[in-house]
Protein backbone atom coordinates (compact mmCIF):
# COMPACT_ATOMS: atom_id res chain seq x y z
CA UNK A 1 12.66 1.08 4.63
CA UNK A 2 9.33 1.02 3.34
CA UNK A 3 9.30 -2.01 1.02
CA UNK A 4 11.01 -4.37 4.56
CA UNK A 5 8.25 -2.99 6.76
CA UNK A 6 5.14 -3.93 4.39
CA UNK A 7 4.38 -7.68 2.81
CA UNK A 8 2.20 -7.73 -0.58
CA UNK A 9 0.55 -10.93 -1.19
CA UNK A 10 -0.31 -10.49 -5.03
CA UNK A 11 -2.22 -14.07 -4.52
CA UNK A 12 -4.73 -13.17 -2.23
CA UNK A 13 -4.60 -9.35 -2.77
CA UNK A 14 -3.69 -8.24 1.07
CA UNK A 15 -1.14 -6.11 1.38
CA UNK A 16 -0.03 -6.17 5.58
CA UNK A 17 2.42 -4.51 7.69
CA UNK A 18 5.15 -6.50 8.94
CA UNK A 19 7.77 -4.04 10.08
CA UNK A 20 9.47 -4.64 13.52
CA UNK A 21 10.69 -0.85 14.03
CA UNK A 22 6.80 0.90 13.88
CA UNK A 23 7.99 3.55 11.87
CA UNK A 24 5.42 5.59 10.35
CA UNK A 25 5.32 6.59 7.03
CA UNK A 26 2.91 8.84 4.90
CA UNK A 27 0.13 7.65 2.74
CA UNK A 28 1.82 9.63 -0.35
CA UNK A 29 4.94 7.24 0.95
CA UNK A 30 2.90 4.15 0.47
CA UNK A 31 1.16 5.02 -2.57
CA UNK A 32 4.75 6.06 -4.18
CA UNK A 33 6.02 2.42 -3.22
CA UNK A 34 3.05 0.79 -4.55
CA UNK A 35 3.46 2.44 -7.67
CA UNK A 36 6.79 1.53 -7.91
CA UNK A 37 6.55 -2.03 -7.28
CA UNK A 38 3.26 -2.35 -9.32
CA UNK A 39 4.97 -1.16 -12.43
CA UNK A 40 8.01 -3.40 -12.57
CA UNK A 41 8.08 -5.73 -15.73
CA UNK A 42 7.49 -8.86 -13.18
CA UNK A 43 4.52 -7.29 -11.81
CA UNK A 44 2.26 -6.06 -14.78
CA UNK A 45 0.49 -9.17 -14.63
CA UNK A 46 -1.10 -7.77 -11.44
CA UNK A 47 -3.97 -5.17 -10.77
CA UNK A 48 -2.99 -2.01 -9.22
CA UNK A 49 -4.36 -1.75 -5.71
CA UNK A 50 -4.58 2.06 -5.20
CA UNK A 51 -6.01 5.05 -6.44
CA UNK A 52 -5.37 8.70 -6.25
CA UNK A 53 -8.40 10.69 -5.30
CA UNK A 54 -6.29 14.06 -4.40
CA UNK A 55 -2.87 14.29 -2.88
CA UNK A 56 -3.94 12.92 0.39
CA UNK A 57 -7.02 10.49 -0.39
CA UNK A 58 -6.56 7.13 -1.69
CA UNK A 59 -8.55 4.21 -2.73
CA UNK A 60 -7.75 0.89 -2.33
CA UNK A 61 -9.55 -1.03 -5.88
CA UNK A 62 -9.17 -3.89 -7.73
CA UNK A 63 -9.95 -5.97 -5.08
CA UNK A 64 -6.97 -5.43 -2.68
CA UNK A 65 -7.57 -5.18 0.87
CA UNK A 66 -5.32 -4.19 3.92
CA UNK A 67 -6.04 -4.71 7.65
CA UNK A 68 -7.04 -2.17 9.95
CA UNK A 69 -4.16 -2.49 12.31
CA UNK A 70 -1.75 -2.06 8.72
CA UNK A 71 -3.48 1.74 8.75
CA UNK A 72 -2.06 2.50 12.01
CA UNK A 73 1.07 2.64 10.45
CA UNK A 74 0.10 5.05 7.86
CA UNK A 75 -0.49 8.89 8.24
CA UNK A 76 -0.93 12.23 6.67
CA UNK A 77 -3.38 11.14 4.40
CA UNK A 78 -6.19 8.87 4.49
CA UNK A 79 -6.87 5.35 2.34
CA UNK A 80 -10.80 4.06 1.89
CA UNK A 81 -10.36 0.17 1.70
């Protein structure tokens, strides 16, 4: 499950993965679960970290960062941090 495997830190803006089972998921994937945990009522306070360029190419804005080795579990798309 996506939202077990990767750790936001709204604090310092990272967002990492921390998933034991390497399962790979797709960039829409990601962005979808960002979405969805960026617009619950607890976390409006927060800049969104990603942006839609197209249906495959994302932007990472506002600040938010994400370490290389977080990417590798990402795929089908690409994300410009």
């Amino acid at each position: 499950m996506i939202a077990k495997d990767f750790k936001i830190d709204f604090d310092k803006k990272k967002i990492s993965y921390v998933g034991k089972n390497k399962k790979i998921y797709s960039v829409t994937e990601f962005y979808s679960f960002l979405q969805d945990i960026f617009d619950e009522p607890e976390n409006l306070q927060y800049e969104i970290p990603i942006l839609a360029k197209s249906k495959k190419e994302y932007l990472f804005i506002n600040g938010w960062t994400m370490d290389k080795k977080s990417l590798r579990y990402l795929k089908k798309g690409t994300i410009t941090i």
